[in-house]
N, C-alpha and C. Protein backbone atom coordinates (compact mmCIF):
# COMPACT_ATOMS: atom_id res chain seq x y z
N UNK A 1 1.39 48.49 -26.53
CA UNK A 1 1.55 47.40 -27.47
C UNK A 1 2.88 46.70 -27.23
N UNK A 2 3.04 45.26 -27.50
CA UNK A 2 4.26 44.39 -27.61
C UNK A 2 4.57 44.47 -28.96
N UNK A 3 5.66 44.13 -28.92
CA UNK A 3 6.42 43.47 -30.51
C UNK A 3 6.41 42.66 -30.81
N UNK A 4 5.76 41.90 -31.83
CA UNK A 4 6.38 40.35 -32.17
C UNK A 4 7.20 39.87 -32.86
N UNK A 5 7.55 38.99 -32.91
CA UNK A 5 9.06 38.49 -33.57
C UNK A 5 9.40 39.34 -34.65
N UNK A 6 9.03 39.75 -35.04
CA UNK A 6 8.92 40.78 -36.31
C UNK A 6 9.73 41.74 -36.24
N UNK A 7 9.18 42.50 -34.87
CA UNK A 7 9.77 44.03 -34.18
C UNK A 7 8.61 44.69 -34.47
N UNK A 8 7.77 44.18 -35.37
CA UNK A 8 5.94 45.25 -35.14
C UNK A 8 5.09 44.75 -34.15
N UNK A 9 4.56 46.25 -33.91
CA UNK A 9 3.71 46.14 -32.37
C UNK A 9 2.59 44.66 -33.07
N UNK A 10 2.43 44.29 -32.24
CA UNK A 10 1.13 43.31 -31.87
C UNK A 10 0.02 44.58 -30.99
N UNK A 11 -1.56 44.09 -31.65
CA UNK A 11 -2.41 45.11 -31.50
C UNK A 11 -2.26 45.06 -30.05
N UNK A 12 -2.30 46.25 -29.07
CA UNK A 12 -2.84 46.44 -27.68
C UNK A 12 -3.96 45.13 -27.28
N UNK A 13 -3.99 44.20 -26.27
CA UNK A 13 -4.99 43.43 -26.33
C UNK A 13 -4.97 42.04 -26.86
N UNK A 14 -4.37 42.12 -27.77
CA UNK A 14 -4.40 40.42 -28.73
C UNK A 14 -4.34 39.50 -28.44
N UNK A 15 -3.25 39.71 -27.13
CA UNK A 15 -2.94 38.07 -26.72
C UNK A 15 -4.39 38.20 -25.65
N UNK A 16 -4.67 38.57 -24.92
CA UNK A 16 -6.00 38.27 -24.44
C UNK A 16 -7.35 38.15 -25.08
N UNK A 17 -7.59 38.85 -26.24
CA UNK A 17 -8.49 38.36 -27.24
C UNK A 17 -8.26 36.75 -27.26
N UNK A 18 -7.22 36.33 -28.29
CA UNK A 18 -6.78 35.16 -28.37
C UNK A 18 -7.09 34.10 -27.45
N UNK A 19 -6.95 34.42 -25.77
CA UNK A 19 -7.31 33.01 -24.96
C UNK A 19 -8.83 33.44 -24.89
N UNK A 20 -9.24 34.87 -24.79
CA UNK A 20 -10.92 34.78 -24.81
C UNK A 20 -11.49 33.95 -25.83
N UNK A 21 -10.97 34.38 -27.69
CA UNK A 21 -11.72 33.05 -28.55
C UNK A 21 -11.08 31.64 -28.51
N UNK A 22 -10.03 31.51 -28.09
CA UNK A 22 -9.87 29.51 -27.44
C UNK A 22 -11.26 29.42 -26.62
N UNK A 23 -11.20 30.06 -25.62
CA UNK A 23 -12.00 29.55 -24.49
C UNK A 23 -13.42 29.54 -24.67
N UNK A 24 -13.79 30.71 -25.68
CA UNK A 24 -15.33 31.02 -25.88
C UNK A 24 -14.85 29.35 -26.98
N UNK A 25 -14.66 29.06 -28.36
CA UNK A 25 -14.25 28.18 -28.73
C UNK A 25 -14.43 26.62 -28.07
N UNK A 26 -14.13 26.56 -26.90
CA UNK A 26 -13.96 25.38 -26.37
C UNK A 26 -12.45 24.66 -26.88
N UNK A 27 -11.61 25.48 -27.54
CA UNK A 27 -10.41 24.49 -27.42
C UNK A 27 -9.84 24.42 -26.25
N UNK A 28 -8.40 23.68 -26.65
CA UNK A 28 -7.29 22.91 -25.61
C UNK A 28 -6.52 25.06 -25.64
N UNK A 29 -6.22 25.45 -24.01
CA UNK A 29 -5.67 26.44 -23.80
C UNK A 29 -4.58 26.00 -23.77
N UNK A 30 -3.40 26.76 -24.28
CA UNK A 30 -1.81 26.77 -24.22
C UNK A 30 -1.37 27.00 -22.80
N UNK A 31 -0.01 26.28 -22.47
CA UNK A 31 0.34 26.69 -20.97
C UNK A 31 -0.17 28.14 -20.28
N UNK A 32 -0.57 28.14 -19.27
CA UNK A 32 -0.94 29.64 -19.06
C UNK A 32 0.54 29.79 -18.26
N UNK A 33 0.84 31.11 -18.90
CA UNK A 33 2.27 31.69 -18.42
C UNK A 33 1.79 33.28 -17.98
N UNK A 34 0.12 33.59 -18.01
CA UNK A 34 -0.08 35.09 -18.13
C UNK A 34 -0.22 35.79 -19.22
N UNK A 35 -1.68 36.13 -19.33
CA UNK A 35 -1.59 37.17 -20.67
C UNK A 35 -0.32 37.97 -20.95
N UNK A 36 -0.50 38.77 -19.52
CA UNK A 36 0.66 39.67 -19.66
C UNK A 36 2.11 39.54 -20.14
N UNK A 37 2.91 37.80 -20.10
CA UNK A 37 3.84 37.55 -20.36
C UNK A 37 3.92 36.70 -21.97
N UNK A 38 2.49 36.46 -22.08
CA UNK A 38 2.24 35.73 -23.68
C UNK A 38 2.75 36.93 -24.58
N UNK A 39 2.30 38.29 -24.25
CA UNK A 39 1.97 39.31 -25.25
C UNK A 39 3.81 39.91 -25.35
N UNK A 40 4.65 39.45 -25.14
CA UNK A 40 6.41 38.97 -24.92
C UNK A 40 6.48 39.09 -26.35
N UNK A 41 7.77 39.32 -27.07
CA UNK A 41 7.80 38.97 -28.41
C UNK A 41 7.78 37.32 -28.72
N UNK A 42 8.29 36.60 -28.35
CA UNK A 42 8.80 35.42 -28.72
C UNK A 42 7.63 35.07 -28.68
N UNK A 43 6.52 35.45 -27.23
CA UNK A 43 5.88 34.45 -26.48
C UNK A 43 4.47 34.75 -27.11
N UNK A 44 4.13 36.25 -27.86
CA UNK A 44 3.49 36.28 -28.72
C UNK A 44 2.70 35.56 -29.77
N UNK A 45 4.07 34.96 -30.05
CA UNK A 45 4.23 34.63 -31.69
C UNK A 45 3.66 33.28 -31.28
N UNK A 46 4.31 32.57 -30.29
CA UNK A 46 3.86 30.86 -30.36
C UNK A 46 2.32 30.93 -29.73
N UNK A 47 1.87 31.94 -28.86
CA UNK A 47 0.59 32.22 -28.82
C UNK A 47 -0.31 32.10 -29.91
N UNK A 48 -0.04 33.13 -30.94
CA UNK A 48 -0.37 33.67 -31.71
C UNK A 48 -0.83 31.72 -32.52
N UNK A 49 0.18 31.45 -33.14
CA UNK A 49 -0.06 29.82 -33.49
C UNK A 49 -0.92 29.41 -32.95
N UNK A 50 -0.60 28.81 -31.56
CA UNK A 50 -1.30 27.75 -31.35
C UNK A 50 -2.92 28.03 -31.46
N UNK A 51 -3.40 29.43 -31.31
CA UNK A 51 -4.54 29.93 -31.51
C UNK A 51 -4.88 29.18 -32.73
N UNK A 52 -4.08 29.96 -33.63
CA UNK A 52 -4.55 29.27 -35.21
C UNK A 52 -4.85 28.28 -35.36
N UNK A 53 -3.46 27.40 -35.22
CA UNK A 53 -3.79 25.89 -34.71
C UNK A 53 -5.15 25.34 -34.60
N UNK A 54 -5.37 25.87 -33.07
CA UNK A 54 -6.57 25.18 -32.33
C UNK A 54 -8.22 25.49 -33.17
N UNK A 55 -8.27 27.03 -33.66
CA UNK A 55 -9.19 27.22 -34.45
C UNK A 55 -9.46 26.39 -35.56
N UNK A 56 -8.32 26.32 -36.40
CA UNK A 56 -7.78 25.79 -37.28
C UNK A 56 -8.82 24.05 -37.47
N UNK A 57 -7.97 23.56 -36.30
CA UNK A 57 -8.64 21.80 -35.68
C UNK A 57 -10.07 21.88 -35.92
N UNK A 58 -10.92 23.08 -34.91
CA UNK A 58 -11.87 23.29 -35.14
C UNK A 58 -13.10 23.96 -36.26
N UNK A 59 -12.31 24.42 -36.83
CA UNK A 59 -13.30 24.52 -38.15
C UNK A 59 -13.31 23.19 -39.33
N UNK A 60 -11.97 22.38 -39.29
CA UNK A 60 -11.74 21.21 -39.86
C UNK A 60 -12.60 20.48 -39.30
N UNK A 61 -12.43 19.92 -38.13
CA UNK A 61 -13.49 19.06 -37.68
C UNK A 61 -14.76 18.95 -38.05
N UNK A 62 -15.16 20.87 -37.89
CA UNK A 62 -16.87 20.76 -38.45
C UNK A 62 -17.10 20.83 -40.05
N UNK A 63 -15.98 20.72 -40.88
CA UNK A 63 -16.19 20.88 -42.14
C UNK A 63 -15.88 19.28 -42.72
N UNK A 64 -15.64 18.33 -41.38
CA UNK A 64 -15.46 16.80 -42.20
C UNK A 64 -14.02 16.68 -42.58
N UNK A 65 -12.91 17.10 -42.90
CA UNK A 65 -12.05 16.84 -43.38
C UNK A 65 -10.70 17.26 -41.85
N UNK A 66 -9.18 16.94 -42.26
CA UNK A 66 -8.03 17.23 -41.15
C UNK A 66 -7.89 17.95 -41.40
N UNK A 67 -7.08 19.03 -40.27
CA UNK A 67 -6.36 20.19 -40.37
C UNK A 67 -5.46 20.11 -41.29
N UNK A 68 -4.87 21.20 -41.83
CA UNK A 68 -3.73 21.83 -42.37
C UNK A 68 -2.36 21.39 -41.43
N UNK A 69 -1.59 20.43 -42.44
CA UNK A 69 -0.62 20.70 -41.32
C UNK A 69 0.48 21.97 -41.92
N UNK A 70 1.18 22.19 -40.88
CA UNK A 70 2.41 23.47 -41.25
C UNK A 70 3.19 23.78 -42.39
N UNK A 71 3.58 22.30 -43.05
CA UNK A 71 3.90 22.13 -44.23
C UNK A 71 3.27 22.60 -45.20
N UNK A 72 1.52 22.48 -44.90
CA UNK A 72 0.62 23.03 -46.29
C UNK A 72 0.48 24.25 -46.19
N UNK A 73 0.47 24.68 -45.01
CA UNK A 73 -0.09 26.34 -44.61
C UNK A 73 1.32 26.90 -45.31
N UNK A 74 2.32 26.63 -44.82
CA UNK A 74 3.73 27.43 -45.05
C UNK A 74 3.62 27.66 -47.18
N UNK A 75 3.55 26.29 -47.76
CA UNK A 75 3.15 26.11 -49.19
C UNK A 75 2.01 27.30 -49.70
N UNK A 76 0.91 27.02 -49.23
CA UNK A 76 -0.12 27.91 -49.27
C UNK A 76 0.41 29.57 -49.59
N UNK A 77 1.06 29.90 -48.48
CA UNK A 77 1.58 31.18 -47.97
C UNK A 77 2.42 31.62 -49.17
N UNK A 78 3.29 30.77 -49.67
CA UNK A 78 4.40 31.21 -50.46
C UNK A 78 3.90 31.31 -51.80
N UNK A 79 2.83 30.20 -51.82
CA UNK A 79 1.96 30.37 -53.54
C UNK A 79 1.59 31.96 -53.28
N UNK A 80 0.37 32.30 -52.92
CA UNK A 80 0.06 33.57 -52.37
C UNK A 80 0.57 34.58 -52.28
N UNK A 81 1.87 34.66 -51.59
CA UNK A 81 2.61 35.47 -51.73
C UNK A 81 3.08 35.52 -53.02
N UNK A 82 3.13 34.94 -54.05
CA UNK A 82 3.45 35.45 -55.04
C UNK A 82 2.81 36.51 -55.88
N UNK A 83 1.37 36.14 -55.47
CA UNK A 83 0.74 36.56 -56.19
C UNK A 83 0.48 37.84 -56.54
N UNK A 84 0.33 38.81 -57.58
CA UNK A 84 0.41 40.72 -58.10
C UNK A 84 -0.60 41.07 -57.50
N UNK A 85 -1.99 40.57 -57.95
CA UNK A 85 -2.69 40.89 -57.25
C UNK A 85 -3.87 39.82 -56.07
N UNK A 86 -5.44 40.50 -55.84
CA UNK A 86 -6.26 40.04 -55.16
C UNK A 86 -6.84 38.54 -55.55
N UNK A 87 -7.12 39.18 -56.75
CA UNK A 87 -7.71 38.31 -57.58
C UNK A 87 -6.57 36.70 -58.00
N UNK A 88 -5.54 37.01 -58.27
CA UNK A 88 -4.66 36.03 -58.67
C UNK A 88 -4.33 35.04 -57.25
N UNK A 89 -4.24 35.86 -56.07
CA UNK A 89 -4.13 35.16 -54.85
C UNK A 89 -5.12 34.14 -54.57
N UNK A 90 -6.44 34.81 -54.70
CA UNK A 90 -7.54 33.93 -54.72
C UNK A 90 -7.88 32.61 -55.22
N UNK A 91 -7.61 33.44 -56.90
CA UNK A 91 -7.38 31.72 -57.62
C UNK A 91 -6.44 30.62 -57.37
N UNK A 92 -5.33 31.21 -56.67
CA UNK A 92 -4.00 30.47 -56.39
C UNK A 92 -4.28 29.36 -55.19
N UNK A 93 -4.99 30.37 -54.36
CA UNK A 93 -5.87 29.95 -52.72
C UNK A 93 -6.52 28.62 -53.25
N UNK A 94 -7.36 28.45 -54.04
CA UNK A 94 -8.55 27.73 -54.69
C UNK A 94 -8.00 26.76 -55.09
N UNK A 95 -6.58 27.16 -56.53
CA UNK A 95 -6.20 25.48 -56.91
C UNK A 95 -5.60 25.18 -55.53
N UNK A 96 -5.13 25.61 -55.08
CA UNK A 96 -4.20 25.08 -53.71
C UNK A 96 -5.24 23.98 -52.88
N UNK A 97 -6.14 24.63 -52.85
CA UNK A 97 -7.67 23.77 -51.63
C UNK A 97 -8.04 22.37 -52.63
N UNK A 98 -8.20 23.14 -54.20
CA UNK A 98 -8.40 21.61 -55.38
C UNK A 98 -7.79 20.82 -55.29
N UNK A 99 -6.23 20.75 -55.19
CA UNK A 99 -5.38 19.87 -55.06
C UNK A 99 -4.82 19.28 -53.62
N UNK A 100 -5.17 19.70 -52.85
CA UNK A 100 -5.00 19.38 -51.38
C UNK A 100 -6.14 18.08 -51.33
N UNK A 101 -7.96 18.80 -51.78
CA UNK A 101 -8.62 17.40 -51.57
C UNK A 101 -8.36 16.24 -52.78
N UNK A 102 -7.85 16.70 -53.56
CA UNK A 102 -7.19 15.61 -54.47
C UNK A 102 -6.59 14.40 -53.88
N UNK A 103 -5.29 15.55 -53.43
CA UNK A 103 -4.85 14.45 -52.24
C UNK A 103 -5.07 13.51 -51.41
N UNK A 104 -6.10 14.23 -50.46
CA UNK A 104 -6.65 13.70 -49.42
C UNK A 104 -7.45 12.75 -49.73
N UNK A 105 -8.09 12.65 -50.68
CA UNK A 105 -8.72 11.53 -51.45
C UNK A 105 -7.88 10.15 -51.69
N UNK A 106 -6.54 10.45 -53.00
CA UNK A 106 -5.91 9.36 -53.22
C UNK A 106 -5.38 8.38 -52.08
């Protein structure tokens, strides 16, 4: 296993999972620098993104509406994180998505 920015292992494998679902996917692949050198701490982590990212594009696309940009995800994250429990995260998740197409509307 690698470390990621964190200093916790990243699973055995991940970063090659990762370009297998881009590619099964059909997204845009990130510079190829080598599995072997993606799965790096640093190099992990921006892996790790742009995956999201690109998934990200692609489930937006087929659901009609834009991606998330970083700003909302980061927002998202911190509501959430507040939250005690499962249940409260959830609802938090939900107004968060209510008021996002609010937005996206006005």
């Amino acid at each position: 296993m690698s470390a990621t920015s964190t200093g916790k292992p990243a699973p055995t494998g991940m970063a090659q999972r990762l370009l297998e679902e881009l590619k099964r996917q059909g997204a845009e692949m990130p510079p190829a620098t080598g599995a072997a050198e993606h799965a790096r701490q640093n190099q992990f982590t921006a892996l790790y993104r742009a995956s999201i990212e690109q998934l990200e594009t692609l489930v937006a696309r087929g659901d009609g509406h834009p991606p998330m940009r970083k700003q909302e995800v980061d927002l998202l994250c911190r509501c959430v994180l507040s939250c005690r429990t499962l249940r409260e995260a959830i609802g938090c998740a939900a107004d968060f998505a209510r008021c996002c197409i609010r937005a996206q509307a006005s």
